[in-house]
Protein backbone atom coordinates (compact mmCIF):
# COMPACT_ATOMS: atom_id res chain seq x y z
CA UNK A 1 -21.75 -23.64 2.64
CA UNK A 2 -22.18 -20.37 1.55
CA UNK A 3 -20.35 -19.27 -1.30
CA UNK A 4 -19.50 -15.80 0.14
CA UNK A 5 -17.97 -16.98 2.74
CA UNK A 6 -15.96 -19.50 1.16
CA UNK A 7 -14.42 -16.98 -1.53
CA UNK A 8 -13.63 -14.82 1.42
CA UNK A 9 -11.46 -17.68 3.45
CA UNK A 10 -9.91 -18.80 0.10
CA UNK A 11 -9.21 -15.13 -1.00
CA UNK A 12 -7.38 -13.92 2.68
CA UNK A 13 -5.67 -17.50 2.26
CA UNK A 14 -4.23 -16.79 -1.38
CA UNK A 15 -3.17 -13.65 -0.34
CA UNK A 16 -1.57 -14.79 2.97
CA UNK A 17 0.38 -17.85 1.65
CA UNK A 18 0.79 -16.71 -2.33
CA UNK A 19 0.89 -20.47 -3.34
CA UNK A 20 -1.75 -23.36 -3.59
CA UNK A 21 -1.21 -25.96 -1.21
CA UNK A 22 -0.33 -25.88 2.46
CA UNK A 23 2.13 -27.49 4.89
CA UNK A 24 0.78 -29.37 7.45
CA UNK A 25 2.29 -26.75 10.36
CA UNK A 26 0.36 -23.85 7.89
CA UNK A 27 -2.95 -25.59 7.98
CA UNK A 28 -2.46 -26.38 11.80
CA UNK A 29 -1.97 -22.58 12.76
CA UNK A 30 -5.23 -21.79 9.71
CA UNK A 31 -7.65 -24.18 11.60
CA UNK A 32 -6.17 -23.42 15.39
CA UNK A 33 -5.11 -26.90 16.77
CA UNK A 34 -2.29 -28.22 17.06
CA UNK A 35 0.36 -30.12 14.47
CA UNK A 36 -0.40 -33.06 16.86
CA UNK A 37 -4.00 -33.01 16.35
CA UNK A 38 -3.78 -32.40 12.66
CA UNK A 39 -1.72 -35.68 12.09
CA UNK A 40 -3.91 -37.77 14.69
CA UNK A 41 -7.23 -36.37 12.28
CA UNK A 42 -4.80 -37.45 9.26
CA UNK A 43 -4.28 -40.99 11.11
CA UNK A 44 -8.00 -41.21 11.79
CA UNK A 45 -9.25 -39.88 8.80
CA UNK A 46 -11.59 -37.16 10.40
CA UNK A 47 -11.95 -33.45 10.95
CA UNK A 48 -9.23 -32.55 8.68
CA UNK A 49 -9.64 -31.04 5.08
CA UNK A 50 -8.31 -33.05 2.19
CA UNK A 51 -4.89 -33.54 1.32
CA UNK A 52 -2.20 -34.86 -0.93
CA UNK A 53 0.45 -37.33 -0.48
CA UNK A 54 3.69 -35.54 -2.54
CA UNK A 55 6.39 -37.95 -3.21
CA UNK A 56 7.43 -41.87 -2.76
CA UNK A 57 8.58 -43.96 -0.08
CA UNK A 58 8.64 -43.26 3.20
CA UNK A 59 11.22 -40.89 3.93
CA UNK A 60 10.11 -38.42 0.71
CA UNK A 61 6.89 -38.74 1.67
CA UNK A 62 4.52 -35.39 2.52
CA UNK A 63 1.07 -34.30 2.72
CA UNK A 64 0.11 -30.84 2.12
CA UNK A 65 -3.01 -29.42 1.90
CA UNK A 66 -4.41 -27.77 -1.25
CA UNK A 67 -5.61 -24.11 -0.06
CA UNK A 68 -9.11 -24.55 -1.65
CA UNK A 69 -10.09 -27.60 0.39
CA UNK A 70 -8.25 -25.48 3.34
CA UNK A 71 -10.95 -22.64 2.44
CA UNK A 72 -14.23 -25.29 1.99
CA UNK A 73 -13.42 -26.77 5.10
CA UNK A 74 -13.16 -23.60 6.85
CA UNK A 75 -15.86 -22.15 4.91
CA UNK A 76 -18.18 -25.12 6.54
CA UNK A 77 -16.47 -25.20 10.21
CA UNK A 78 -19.18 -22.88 12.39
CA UNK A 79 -17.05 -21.30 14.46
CA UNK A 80 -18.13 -21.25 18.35
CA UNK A 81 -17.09 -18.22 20.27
């Protein structure tokens, strides 16, 4: 990964959100696919940055995504136009 471009994507991300962890819908619209295909990569464990479970049980329960491990996994996603 190169270090430029991470600090980049983590800087433009800081600066859009102005807090450190995302909501799953944010870090949908940040990698462009779909909330669908965000939870079936959070099912399957793949293609997704990391996240947090916040809270207990299963109502209260949420992920969100930390913005840093939104900007590495960005940072190392080559981008095919």
């Amino acid at each position: 990964m190169a270090k430029d471009t991470y600090n980049e994507v983590l800087s433009n991300l800081r600066s859009k959100y102005k807090k450190q962890a995302l909501t799953p819908q944010e870090t949908a619209t940040e990698l462009s696919i779909s909330s669908a295909s965000l939870r079936r990569g959070v099912r399957e464990g793949k293609n997704i940055p990391e996240y947090r479970n916040v809270g207990t049980g299963e109502i209260r329960r949420k992920i969100v995504f930390p913005i840093h491990s939104v900007a590495k996994f960005l940072a190392n996603t080559e981008q095919v136009f």
